[in-house]
PDB file of N, CA and C in Angstrom:
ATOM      1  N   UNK A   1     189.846 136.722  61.334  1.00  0.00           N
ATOM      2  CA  UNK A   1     190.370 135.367  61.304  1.00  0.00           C
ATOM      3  C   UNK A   1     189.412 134.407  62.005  1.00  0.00           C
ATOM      4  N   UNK A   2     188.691 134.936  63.094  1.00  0.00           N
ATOM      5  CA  UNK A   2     188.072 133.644  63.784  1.00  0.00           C
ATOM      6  C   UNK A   2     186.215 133.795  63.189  1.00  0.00           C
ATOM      7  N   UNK A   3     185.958 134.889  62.528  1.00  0.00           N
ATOM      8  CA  UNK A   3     185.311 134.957  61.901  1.00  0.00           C
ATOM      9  C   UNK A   3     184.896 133.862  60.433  1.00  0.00           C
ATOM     10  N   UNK A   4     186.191 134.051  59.749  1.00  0.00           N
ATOM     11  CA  UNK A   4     186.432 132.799  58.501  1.00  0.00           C
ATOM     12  C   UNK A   4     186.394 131.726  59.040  1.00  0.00           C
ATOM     13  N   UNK A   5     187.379 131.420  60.469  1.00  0.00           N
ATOM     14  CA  UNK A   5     187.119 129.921  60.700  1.00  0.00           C
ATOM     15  C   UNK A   5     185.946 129.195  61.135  1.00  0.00           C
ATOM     16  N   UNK A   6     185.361 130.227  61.894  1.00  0.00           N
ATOM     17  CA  UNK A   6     183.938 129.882  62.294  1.00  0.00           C
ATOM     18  C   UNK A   6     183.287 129.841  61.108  1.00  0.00           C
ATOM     19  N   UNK A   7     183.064 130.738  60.101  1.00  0.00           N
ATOM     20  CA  UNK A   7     182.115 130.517  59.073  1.00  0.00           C
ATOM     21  C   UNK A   7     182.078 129.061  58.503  1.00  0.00           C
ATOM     22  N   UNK A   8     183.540 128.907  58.299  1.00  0.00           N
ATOM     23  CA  UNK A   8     184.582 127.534  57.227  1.00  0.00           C
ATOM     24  C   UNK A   8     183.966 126.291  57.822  1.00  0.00           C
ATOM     25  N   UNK A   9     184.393 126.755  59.479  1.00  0.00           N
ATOM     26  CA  UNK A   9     183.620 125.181  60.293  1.00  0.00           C
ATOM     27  C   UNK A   9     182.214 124.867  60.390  1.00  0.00           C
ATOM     28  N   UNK A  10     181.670 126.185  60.409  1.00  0.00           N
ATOM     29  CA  UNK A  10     179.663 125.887  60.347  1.00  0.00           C
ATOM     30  C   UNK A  10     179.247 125.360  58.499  1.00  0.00           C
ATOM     31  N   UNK A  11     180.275 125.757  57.512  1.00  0.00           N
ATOM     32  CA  UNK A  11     179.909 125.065  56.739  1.00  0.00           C
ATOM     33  C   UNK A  11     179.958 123.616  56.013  1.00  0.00           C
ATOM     34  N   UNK A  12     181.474 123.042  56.696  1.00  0.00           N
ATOM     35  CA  UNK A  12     181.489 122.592  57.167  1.00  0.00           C
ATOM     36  C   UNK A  12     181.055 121.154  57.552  1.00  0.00           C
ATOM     37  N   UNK A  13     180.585 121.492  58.821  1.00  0.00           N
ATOM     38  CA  UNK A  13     179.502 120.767  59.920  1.00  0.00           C
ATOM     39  C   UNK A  13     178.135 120.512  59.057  1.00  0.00           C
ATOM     40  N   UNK A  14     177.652 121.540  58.240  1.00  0.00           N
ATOM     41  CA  UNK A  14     175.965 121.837  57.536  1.00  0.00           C
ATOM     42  C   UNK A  14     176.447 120.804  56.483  1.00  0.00           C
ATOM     43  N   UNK A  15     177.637 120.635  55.934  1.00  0.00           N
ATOM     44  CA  UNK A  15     177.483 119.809  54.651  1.00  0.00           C
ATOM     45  C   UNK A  15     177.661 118.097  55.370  1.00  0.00           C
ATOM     46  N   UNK A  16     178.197 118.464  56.343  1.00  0.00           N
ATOM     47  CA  UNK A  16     178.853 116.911  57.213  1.00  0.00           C
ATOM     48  C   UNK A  16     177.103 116.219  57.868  1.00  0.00           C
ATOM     49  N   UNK A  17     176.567 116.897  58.567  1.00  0.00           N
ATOM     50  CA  UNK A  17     175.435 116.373  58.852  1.00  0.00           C
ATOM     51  C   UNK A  17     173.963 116.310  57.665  1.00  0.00           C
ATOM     52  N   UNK A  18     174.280 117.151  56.467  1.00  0.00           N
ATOM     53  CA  UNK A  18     172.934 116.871  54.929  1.00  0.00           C
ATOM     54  C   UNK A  18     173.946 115.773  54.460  1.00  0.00           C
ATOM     55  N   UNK A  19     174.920 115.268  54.741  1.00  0.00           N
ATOM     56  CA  UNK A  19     175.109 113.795  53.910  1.00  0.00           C
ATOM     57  C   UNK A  19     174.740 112.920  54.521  1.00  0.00           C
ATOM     58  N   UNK A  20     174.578 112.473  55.623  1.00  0.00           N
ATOM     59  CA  UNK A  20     173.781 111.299  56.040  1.00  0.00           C
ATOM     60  C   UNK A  20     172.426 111.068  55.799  1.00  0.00           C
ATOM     61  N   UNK A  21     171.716 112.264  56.018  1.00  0.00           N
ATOM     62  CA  UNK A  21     170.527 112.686  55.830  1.00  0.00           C
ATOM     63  C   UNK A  21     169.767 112.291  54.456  1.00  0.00           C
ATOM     64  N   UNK A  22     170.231 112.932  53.379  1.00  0.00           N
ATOM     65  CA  UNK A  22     170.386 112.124  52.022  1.00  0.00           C
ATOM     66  C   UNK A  22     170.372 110.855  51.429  1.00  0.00           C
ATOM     67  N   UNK A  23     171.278 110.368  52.271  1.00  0.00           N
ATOM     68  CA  UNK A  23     171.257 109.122  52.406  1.00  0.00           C
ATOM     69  C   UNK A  23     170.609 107.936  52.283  1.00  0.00           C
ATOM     70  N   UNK A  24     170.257 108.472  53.653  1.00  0.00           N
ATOM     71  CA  UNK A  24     169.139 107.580  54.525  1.00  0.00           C
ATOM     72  C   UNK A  24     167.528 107.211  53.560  1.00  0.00           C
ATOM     73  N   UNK A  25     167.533 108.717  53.200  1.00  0.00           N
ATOM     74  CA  UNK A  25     166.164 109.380  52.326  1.00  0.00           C
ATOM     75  C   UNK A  25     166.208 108.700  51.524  1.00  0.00           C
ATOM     76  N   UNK A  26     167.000 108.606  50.556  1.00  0.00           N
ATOM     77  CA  UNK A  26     167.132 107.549  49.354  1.00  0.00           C
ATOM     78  C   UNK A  26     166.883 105.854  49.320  1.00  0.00           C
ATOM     79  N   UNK A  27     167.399 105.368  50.527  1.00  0.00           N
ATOM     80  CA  UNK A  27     168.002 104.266  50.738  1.00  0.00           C
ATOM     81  C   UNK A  27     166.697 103.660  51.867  1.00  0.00           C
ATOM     82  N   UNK A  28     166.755 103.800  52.436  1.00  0.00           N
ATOM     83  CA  UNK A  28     165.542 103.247  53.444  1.00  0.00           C
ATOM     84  C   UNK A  28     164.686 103.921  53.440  1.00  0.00           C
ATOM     85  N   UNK A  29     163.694 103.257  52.216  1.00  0.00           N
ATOM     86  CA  UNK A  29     162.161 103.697  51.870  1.00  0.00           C
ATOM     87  C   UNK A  29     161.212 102.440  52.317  1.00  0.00           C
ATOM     88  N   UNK A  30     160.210 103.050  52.734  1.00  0.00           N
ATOM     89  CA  UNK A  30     159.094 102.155  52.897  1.00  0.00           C
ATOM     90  C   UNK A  30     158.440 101.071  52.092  1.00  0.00           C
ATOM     91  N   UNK A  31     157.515 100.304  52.072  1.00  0.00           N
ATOM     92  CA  UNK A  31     157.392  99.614  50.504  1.00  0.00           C
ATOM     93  C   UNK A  31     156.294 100.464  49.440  1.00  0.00           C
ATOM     94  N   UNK A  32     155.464 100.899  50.660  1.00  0.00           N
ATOM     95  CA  UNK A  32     154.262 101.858  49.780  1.00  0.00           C
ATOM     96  C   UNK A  32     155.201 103.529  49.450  1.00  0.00           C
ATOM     97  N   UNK A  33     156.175 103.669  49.372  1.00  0.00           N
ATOM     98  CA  UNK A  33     156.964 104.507  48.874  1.00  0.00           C
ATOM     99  C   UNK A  33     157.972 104.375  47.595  1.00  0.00           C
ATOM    100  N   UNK A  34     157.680 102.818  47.657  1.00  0.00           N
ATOM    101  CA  UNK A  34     158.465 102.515  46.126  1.00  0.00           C
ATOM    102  C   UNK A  34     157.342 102.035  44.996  1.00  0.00           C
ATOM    103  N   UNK A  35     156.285 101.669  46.042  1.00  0.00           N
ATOM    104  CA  UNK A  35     154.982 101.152  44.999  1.00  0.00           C
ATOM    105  C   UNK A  35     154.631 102.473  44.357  1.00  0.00           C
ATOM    106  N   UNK A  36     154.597 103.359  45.430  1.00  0.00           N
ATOM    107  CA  UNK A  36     154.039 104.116  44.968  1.00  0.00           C
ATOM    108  C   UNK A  36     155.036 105.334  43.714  1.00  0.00           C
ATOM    109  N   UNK A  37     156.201 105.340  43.788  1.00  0.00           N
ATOM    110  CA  UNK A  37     157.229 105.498  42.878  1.00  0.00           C
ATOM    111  C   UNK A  37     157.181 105.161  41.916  1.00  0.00           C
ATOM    112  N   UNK A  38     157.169 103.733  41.759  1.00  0.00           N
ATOM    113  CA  UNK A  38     156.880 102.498  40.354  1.00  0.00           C
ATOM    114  C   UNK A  38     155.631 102.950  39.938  1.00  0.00           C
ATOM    115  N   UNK A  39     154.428 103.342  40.455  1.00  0.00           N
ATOM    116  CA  UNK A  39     153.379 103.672  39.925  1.00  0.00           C
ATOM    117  C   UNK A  39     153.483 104.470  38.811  1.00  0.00           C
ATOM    118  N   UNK A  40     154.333 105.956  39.644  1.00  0.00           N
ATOM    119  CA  UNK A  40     154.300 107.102  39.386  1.00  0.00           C
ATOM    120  C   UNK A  40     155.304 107.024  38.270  1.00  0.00           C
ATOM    121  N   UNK A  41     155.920 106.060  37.773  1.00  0.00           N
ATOM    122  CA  UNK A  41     156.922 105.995  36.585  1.00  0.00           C
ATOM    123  C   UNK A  41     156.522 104.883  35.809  1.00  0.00           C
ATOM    124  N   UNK A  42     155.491 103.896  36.581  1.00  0.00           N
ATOM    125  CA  UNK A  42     154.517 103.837  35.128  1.00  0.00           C
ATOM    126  C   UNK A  42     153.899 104.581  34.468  1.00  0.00           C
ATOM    127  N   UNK A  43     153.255 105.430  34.852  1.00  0.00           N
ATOM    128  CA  UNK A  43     152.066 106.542  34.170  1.00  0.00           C
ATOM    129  C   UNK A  43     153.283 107.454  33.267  1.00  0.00           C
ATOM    130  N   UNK A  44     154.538 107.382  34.094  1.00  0.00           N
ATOM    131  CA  UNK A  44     155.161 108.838  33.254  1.00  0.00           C
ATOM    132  C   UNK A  44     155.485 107.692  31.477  1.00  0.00           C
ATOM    133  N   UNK A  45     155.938 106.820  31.828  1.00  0.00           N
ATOM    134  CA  UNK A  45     156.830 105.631  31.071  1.00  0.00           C
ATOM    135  C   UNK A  45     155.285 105.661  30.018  1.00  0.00           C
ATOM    136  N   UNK A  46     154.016 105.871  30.100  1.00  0.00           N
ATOM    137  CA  UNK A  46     152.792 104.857  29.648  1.00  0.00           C
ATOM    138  C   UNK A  46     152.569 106.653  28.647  1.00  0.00           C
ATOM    139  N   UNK A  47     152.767 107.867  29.504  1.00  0.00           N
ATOM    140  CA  UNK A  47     152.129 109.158  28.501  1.00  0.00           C
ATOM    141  C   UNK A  47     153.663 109.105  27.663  1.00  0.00           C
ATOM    142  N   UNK A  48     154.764 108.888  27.871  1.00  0.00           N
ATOM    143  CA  UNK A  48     155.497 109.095  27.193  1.00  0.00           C
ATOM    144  C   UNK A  48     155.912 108.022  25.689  1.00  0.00           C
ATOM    145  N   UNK A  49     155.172 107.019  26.042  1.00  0.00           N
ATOM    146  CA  UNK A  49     155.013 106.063  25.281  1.00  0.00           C
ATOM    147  C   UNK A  49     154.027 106.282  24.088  1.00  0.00           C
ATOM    148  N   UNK A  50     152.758 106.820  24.622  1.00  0.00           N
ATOM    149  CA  UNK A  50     151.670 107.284  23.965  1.00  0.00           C
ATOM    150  C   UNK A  50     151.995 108.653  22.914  1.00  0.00           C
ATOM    151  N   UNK A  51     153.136 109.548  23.528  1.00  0.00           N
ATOM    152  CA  UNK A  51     153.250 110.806  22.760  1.00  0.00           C
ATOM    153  C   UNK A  51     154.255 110.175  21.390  1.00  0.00           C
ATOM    154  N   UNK A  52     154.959 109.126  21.783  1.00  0.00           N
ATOM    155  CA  UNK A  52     156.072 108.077  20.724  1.00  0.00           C
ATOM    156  C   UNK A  52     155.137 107.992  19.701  1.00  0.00           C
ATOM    157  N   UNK A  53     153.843 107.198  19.975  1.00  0.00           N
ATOM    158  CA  UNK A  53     152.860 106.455  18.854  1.00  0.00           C
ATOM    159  C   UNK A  53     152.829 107.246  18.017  1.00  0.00           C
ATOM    160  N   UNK A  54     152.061 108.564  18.861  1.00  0.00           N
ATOM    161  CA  UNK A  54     151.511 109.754  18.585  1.00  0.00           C
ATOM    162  C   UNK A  54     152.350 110.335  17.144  1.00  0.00           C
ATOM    163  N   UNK A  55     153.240 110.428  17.616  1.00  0.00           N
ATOM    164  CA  UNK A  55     154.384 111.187  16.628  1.00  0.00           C
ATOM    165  C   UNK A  55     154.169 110.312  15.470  1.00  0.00           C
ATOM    166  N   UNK A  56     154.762 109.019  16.058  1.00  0.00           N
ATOM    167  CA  UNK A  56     155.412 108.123  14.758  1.00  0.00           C
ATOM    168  C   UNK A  56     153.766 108.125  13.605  1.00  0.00           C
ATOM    169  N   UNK A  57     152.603 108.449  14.194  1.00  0.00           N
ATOM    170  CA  UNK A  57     151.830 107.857  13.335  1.00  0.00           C
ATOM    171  C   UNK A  57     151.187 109.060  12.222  1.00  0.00           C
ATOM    172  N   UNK A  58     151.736 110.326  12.910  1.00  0.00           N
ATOM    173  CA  UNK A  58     152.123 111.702  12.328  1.00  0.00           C
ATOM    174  C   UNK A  58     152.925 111.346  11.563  1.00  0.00           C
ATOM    175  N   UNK A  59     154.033 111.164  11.729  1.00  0.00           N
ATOM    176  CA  UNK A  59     155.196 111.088  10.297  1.00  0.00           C
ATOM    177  C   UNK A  59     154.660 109.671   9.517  1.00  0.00           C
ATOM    178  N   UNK A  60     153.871 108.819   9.761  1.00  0.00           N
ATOM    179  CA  UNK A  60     153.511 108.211   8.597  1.00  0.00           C
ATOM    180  C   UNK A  60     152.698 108.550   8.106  1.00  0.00           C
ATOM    181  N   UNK A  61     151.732 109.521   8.119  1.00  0.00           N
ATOM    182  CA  UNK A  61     150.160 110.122   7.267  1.00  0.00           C
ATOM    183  C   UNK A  61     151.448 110.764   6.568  1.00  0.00           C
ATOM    184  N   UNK A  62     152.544 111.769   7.138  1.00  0.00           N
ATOM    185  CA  UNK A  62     153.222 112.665   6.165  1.00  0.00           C
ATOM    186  C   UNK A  62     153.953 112.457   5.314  1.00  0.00           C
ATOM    187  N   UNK A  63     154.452 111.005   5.352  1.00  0.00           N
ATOM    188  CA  UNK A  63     155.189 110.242   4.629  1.00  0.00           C
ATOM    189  C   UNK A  63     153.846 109.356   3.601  1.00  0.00           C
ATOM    190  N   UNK A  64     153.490 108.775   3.871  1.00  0.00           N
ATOM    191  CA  UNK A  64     151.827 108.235   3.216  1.00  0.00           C
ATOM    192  C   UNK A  64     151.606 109.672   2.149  1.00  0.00           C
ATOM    193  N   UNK A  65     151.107 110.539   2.368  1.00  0.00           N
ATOM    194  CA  UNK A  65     150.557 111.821   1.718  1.00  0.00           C
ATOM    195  C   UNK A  65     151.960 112.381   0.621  1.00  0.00           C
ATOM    196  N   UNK A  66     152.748 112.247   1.433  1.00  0.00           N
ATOM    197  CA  UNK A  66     154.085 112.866   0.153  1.00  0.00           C
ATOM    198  C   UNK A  66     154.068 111.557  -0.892  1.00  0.00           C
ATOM    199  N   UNK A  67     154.113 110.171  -0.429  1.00  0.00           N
ATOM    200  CA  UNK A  67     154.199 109.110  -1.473  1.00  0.00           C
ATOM    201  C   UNK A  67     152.840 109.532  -2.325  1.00  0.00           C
ATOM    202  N   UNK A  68     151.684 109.559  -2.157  1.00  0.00           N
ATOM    203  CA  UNK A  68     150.476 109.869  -3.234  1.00  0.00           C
ATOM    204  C   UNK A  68     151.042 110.881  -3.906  1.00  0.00           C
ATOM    205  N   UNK A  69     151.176 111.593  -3.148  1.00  0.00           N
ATOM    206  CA  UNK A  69     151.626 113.029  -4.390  1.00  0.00           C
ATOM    207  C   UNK A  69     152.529 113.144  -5.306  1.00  0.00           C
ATOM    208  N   UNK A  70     153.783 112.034  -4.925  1.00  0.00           N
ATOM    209  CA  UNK A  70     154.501 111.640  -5.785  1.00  0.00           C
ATOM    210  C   UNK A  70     154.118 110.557  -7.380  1.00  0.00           C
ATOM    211  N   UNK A  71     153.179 110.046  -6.385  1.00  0.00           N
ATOM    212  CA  UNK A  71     152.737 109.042  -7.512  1.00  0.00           C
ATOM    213  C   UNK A  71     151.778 109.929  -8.520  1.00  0.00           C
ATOM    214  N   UNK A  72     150.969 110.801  -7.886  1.00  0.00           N
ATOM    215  CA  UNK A  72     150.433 112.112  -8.731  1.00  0.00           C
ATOM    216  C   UNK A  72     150.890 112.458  -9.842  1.00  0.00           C
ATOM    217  N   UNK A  73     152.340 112.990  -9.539  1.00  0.00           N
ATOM    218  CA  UNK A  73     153.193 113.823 -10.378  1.00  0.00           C
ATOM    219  C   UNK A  73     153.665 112.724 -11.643  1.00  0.00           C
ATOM    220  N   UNK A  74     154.205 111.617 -10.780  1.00  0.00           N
ATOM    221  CA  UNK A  74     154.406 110.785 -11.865  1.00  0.00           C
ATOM    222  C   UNK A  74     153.735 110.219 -12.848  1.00  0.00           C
ATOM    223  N   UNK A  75     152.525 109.947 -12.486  1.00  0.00           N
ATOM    224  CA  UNK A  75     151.502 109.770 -13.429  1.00  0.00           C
ATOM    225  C   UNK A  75     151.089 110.811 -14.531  1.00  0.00           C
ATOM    226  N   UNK A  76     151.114 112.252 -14.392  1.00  0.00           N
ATOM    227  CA  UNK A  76     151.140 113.348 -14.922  1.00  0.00           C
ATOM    228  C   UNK A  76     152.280 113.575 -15.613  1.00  0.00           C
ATOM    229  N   UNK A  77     153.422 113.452 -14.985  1.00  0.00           N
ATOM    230  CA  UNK A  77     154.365 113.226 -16.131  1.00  0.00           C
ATOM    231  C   UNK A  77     154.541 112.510 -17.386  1.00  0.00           C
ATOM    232  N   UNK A  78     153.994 111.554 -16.852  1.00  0.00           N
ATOM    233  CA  UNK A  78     153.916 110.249 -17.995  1.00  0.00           C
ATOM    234  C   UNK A  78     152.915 110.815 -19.193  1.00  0.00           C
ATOM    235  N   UNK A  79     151.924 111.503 -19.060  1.00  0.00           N
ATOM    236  CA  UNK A  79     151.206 111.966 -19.818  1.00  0.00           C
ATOM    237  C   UNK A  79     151.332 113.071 -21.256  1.00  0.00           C
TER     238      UNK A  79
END
């Protein structure tokens, strides 16, 4: 019994004192800690932007290339 309660209360206490802690961490940052944040989510925001292009300009060669081939066929049909 005083085993559980002791355990119950040290856990407790461990979750009662990592919430302030947390907190704080989040909330009162420096300024070269948010510059440097904003940086670091420009660059992510700028490759993730770049892999967007990337794609989209992939599905238009594949879309581009299926329209010729269509026009291919159709022309051959016509024949």
């Amino acid at each position: 019994m005083k085993r559980t309660a002791a355990c119950l209360l040290l856990l407790v206490l461990s979750l009662a004192w990592s919430m302030p802690a947390l907190a704080s961490h989040r909330e009162n940052r420096s300024i070269g800690e948010n510059g440097r944040e904003a940086r670091r989510a420009q660059k992510q925001y700028q490759k993730y932007s770049k892999r967007q292009a990337k794609r989209q300009r992939r599905a238009m060669k594949v879309y581009q290339k299926a329209q010729r081939k269509a026009a291919k066929r159709q022309l051959r049909a016509h024949r």
